[in-house]
C-alpha atoms as a PDB file:
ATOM      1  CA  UNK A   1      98.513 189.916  74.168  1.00  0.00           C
ATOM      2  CA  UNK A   2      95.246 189.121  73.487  1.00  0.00           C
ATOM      3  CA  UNK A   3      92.427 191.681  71.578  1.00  0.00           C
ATOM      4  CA  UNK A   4      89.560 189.842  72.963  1.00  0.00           C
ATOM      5  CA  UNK A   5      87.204 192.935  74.714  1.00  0.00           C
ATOM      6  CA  UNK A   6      86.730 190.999  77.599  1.00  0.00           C
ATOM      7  CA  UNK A   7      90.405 190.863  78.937  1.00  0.00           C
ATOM      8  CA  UNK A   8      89.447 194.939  78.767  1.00  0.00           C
ATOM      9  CA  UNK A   9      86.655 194.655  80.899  1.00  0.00           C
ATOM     10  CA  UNK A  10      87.181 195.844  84.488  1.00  0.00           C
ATOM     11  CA  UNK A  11      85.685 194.725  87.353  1.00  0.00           C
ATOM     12  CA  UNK A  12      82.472 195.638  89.551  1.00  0.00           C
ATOM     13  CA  UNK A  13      83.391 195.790  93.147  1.00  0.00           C
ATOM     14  CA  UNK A  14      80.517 195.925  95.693  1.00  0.00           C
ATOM     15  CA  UNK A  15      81.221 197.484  98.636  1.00  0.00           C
ATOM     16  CA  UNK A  16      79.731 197.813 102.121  1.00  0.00           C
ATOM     17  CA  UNK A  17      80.361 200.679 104.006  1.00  0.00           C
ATOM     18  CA  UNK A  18      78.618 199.624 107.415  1.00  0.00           C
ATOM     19  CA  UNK A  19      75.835 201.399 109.318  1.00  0.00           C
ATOM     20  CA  UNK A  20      76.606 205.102 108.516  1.00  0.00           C
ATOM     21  CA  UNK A  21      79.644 205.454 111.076  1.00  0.00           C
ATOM     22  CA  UNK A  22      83.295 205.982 109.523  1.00  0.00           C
ATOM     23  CA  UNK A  23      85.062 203.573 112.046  1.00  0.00           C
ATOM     24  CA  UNK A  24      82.860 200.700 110.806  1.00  0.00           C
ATOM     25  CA  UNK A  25      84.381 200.714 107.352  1.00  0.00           C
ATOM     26  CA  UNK A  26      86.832 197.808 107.251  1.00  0.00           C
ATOM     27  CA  UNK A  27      90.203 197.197 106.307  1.00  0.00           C
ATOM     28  CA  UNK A  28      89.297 195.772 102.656  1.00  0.00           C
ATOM     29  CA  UNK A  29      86.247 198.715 102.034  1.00  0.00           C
ATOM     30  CA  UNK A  30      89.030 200.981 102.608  1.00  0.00           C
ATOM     31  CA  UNK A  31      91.608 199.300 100.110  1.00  0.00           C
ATOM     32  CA  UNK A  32      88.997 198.743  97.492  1.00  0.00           C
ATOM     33  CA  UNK A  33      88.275 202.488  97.852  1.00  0.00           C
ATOM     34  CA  UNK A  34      91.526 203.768  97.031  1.00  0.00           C
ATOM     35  CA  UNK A  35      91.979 201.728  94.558  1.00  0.00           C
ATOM     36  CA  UNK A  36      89.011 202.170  92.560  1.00  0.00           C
ATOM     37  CA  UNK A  37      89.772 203.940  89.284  1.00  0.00           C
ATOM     38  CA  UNK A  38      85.698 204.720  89.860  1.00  0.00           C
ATOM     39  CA  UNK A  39      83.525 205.235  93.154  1.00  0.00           C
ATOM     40  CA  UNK A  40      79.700 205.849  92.439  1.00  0.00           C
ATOM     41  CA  UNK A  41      76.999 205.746  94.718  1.00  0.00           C
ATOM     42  CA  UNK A  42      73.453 205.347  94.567  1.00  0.00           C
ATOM     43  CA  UNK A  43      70.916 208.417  95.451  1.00  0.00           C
ATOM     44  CA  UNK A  44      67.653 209.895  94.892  1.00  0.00           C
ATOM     45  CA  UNK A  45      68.622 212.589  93.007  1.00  0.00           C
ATOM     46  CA  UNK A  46      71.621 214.774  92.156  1.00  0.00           C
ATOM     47  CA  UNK A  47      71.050 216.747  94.745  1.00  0.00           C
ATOM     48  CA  UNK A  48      70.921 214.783  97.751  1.00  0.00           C
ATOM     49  CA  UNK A  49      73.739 213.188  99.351  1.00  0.00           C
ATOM     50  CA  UNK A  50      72.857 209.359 100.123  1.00  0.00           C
ATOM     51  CA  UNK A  51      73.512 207.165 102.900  1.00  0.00           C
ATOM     52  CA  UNK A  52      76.264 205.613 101.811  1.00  0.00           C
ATOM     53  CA  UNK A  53      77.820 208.152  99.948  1.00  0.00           C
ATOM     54  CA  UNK A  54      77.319 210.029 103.725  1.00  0.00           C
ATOM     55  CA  UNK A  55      79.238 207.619 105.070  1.00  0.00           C
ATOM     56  CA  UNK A  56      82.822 207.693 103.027  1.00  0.00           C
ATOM     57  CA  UNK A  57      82.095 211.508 102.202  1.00  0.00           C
ATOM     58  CA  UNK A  58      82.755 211.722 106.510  1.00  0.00           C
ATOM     59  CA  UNK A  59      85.278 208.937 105.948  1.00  0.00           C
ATOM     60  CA  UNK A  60      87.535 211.058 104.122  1.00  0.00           C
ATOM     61  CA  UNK A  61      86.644 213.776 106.398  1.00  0.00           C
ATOM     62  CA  UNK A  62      88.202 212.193 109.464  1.00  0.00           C
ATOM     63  CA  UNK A  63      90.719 210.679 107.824  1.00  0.00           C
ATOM     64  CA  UNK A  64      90.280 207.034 107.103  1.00  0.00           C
ATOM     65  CA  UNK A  65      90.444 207.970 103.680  1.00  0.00           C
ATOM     66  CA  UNK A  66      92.553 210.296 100.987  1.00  0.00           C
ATOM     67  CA  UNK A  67      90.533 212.751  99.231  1.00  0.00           C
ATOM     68  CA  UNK A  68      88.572 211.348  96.079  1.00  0.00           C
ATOM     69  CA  UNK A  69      85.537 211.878  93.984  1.00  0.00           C
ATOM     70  CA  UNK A  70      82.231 210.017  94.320  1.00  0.00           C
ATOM     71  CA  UNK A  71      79.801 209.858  91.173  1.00  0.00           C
ATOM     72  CA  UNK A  72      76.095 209.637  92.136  1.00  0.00           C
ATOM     73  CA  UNK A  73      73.903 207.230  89.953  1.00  0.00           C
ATOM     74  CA  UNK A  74      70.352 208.344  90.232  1.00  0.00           C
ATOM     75  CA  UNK A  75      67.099 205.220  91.980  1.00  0.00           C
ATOM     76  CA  UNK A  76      64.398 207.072  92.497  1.00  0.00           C
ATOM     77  CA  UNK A  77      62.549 205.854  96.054  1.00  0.00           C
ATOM     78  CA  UNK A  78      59.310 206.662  94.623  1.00  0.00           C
ATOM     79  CA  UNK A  79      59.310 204.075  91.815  1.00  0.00           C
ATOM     80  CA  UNK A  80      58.191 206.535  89.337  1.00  0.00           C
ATOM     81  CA  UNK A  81      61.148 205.069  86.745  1.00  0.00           C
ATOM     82  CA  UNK A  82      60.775 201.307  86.306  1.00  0.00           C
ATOM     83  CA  UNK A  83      64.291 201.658  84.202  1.00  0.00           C
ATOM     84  CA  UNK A  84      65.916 203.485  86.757  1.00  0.00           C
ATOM     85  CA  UNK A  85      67.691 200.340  87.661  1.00  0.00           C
ATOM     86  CA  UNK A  86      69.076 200.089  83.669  1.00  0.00           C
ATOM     87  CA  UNK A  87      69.603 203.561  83.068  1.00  0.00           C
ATOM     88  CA  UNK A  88      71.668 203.753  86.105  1.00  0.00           C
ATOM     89  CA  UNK A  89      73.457 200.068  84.867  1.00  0.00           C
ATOM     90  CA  UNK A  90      74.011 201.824  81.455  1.00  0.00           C
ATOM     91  CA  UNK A  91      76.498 204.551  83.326  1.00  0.00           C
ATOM     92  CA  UNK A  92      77.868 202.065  85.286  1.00  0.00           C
ATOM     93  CA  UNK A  93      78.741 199.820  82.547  1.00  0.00           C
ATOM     94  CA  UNK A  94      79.870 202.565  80.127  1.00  0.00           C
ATOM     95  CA  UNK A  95      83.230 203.041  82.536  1.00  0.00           C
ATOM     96  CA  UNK A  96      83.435 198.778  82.702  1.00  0.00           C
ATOM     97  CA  UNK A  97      84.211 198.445  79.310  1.00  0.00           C
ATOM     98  CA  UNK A  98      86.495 201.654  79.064  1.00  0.00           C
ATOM     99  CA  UNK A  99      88.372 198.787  81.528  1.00  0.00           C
ATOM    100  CA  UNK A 100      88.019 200.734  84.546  1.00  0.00           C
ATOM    101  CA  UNK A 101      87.699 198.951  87.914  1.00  0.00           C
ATOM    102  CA  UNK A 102      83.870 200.645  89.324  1.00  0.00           C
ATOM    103  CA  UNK A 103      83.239 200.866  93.503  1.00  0.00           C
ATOM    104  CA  UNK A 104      79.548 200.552  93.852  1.00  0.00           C
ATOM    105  CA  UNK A 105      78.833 201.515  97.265  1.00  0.00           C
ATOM    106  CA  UNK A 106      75.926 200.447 100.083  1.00  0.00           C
ATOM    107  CA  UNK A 107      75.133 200.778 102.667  1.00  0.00           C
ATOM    108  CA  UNK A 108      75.399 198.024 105.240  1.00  0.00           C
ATOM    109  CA  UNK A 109      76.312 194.983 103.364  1.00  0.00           C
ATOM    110  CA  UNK A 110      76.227 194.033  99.810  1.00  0.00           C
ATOM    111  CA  UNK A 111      74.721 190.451 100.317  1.00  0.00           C
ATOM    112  CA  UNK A 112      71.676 191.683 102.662  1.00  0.00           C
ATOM    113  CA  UNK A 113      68.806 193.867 101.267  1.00  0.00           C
ATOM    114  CA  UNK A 114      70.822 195.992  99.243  1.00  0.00           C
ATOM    115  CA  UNK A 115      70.643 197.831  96.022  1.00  0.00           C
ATOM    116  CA  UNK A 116      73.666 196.220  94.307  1.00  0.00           C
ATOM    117  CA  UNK A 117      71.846 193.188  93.697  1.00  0.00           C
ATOM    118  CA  UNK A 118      70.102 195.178  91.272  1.00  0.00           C
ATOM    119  CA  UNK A 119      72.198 196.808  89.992  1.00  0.00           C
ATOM    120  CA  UNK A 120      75.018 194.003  89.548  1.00  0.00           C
ATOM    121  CA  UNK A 121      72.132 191.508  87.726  1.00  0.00           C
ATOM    122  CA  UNK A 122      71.249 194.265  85.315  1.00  0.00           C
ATOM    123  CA  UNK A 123      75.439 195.308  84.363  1.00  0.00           C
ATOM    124  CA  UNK A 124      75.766 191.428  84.042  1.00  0.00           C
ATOM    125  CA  UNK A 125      72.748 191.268  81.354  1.00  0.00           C
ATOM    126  CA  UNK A 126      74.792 194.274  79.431  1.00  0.00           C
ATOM    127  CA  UNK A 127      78.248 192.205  80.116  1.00  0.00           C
ATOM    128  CA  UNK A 128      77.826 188.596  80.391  1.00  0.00           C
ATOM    129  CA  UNK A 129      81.614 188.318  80.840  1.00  0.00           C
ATOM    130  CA  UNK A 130      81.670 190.960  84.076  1.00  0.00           C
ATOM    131  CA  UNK A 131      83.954 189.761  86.763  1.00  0.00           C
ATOM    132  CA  UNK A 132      82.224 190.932  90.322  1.00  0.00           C
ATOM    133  CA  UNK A 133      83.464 191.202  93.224  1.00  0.00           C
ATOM    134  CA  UNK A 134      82.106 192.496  96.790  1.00  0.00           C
ATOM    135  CA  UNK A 135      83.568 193.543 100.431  1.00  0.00           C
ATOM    136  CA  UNK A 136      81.697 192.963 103.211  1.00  0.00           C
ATOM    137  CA  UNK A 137      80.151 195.527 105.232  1.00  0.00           C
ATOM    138  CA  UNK A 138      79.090 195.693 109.517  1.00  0.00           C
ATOM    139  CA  UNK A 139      75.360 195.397 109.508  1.00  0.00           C
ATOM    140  CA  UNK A 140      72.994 197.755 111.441  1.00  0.00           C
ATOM    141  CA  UNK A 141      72.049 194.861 113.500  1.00  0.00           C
ATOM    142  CA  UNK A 142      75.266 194.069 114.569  1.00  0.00           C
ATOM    143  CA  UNK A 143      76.213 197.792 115.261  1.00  0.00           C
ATOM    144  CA  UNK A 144      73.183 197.954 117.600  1.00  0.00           C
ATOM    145  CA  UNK A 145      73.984 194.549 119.435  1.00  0.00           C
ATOM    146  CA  UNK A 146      77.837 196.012 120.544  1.00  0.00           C
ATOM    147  CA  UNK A 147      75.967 199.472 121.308  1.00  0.00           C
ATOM    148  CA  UNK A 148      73.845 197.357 124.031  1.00  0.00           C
ATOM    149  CA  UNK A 149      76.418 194.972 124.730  1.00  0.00           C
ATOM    150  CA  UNK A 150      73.680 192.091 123.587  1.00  0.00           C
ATOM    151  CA  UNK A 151      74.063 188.543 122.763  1.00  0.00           C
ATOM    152  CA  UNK A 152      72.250 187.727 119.590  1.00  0.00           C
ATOM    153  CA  UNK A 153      72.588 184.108 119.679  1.00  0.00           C
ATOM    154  CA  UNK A 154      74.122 181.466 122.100  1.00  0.00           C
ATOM    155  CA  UNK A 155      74.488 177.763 122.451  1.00  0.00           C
ATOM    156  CA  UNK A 156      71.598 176.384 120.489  1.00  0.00           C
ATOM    157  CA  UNK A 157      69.501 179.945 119.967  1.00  0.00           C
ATOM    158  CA  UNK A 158      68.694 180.905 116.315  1.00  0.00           C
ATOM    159  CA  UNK A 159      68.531 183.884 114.714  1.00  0.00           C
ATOM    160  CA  UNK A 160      65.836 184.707 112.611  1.00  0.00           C
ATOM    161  CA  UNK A 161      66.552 188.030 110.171  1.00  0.00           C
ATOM    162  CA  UNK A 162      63.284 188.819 109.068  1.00  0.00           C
ATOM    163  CA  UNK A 163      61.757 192.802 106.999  1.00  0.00           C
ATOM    164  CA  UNK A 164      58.459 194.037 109.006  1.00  0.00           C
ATOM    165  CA  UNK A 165      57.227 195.836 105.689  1.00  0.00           C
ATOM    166  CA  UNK A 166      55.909 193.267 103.111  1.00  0.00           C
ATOM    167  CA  UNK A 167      55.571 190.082 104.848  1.00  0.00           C
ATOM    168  CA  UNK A 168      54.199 189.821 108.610  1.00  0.00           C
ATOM    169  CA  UNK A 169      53.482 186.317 108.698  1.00  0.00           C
ATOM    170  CA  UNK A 170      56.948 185.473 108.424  1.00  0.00           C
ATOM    171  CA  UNK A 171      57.744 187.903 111.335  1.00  0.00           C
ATOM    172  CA  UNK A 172      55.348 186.150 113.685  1.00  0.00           C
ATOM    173  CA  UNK A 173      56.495 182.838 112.738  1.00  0.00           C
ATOM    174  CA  UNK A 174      59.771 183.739 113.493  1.00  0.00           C
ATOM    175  CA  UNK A 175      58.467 185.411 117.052  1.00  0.00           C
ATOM    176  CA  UNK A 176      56.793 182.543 117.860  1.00  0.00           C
ATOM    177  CA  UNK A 177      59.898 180.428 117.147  1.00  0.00           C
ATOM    178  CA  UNK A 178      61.210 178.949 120.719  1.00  0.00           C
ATOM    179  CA  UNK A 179      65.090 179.804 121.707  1.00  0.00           C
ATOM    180  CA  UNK A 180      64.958 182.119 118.412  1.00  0.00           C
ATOM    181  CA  UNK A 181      66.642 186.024 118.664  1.00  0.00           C
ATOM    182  CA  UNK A 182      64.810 188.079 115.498  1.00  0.00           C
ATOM    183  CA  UNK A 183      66.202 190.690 113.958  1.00  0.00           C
ATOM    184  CA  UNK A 184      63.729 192.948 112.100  1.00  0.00           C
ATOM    185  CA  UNK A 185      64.888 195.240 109.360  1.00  0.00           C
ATOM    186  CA  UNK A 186      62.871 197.909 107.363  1.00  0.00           C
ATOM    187  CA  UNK A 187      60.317 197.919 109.913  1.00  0.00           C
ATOM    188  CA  UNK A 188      60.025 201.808 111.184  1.00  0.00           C
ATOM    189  CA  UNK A 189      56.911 202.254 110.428  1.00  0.00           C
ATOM    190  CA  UNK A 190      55.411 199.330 111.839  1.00  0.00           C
ATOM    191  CA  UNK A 191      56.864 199.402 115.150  1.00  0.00           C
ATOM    192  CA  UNK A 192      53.392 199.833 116.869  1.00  0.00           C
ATOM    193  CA  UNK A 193      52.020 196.506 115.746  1.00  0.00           C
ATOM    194  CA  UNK A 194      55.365 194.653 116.071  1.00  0.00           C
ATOM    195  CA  UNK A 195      55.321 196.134 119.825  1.00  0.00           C
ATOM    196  CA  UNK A 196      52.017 195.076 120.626  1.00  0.00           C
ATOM    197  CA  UNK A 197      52.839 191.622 119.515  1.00  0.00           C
ATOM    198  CA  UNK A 198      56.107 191.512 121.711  1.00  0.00           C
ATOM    199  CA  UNK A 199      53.450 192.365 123.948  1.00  0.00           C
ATOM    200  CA  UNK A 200      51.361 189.310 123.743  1.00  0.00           C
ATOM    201  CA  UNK A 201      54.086 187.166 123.909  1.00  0.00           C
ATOM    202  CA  UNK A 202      55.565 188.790 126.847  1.00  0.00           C
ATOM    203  CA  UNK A 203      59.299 189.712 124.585  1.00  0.00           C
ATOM    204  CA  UNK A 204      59.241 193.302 124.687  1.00  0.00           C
ATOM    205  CA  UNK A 205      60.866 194.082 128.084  1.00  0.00           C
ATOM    206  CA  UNK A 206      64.195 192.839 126.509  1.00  0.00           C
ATOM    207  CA  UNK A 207      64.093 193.982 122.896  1.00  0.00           C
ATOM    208  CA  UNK A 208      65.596 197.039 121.592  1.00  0.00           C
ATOM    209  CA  UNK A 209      65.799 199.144 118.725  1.00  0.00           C
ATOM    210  CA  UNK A 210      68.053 201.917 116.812  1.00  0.00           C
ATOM    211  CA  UNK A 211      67.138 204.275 114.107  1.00  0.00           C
ATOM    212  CA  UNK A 212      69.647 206.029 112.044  1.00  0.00           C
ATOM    213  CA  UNK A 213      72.789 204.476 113.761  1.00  0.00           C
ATOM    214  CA  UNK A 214      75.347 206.303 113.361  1.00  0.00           C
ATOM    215  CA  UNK A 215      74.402 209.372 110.805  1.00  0.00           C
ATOM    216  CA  UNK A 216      72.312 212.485 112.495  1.00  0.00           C
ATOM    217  CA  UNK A 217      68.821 211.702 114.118  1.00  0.00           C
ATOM    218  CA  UNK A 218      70.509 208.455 115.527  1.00  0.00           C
ATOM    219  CA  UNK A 219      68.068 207.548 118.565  1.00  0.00           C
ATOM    220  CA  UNK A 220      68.725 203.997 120.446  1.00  0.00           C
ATOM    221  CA  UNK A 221      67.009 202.524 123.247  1.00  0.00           C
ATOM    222  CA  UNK A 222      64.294 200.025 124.631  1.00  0.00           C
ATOM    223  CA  UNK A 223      61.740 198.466 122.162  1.00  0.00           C
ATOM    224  CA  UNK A 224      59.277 200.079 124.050  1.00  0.00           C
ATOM    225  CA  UNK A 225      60.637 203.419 124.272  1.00  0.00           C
ATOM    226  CA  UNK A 226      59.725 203.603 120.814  1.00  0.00           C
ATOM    227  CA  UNK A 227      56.027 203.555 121.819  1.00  0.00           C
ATOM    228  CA  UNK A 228      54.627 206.771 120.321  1.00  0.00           C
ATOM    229  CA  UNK A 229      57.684 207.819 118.389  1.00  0.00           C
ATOM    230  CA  UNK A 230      57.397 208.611 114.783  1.00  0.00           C
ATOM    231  CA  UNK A 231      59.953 205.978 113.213  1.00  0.00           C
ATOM    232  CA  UNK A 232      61.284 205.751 109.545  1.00  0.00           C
ATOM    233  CA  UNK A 233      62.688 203.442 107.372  1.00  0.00           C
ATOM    234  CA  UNK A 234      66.372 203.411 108.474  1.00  0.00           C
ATOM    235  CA  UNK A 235      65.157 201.114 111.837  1.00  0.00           C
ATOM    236  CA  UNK A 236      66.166 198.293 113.171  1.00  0.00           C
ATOM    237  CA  UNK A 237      64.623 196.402 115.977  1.00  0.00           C
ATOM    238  CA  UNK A 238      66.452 193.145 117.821  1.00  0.00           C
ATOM    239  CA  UNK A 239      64.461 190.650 119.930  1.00  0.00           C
ATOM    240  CA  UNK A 240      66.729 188.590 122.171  1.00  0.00           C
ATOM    241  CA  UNK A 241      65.362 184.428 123.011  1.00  0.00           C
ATOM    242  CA  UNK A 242      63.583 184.202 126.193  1.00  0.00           C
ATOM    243  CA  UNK A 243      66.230 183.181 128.592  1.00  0.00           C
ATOM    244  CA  UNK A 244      66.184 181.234 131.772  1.00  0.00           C
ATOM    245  CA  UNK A 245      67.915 184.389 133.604  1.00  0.00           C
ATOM    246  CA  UNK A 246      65.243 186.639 132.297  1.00  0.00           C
ATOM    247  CA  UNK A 247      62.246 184.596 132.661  1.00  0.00           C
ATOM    248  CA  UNK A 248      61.542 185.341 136.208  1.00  0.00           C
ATOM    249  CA  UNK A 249      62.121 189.091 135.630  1.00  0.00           C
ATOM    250  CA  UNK A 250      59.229 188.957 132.828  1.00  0.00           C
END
């Protein structure tokens, strides 16, 4: 048997765990969960219970899941710690090379806008050798498409995933963009703008939107029954193409 420290090593698993709703964990998440000598989970502070963490933590709860431990790596969301990343990698990495395999869950998906991109690129800087792995998770987009019963993209259509809060140019391209269904992540707090554009280009009556999905404070409806509603981060807005069966209704 070989001595070599890296057959020792275990592996980083990424995990998705969906919107915030139990019965959007999959099949895999669930495995990988179980089997995890390690689950951790990213929060704000020790004291707060995060999104993802929510999510299993209600898992187990109902059911879908025996009864484990979750350890809680602390990110602040104010960026006061510009090593919070590495500190957090540094935990992480301590229970890699003990060769325990370490659950890193996320919300949402591991591949889209999510902290384990972080944190996997710093763990690989402390373990060039690290094996990763990640599960797949149910988007918040795609939760709020099967909530409306909406088709996000048919035939020739597009689909434009764009973030509302760093980078409006490429939302308006993509709104502009003929036979083209955007999704728009991260955007809460600039729903009024992105609704009076929807406005000029005569999209709003068919887009709608979902904060929270799935945890408490979930609200869903119409684009535009967002008007005048105080919305945070957790939003996600979905603006169908402009088809023939709805142009004479606009």
């Amino acid at each position: 048997m070989s001595d070599n420290i890296s057959d020792r090593i275990g592996k980083l698993i990424g995990i998705g765990v969906g919107p915030g709703e139990p019965k959007y964990l999959t099949i895999e998440a669930i495995t990988a969960l179980k089997e995890a000598a390690r689950v951790v989970a990213p929060c704000a502070n020790n004291l707060e219970v995060g999104r993802a963490e929510a999510t299993v933590l209600r898992a187990i709860e109902e059911g879908y899941l025996p009864e484990r431990s979750i350890d809680r790596v602390i990110i602040p969301m104010d960026g006061s710690s510009s090593h919070a990343y590495r500190d957090a990698a540094q935990n992480i990495a301590m229970s890699l090379k003990e060769g325990q395999n370490v659950a890193l869950i996320t919300l949402g998906d591991p591949h889209l806008y999510s902290t384990f991109t972080s944190f996997s690129n710093e763990i690989k800087k402390m373990i060039p050798s690290l094996l990763i792995e990640t599960v797949p998770g149910i988007m918040a987009f795609q939760a709020l498409a099967s909530r409306f019963s909406l088709v996000l993209s048919d035939q020739e259509e597009a689909l434009y995933l764009v973030t509302a809060h760093n980078s409006k140019t490429k939302l308006l391209e993509a709104l502009d963009t003929a036979n083209t269904s955007v999704v728009i992540y991260k955007g809460g707090r600039e729903f009024p703008s992105i609704i009076d554009e929807l406005k000029k280009r005569n999209r709003l009556k068919e887009a709608v939107a979902g904060e929270k999905l799935g945890i408490e404070g979930e609200f869903l409806g119409s684009a535009a029954a967002f008007e005048g509603r105080d919305v945070g981060y957790l939003a996600t807005m979905i603006v169908p193409p402009i088809r023939e069966e709805n142009k004479e209704e606009s």
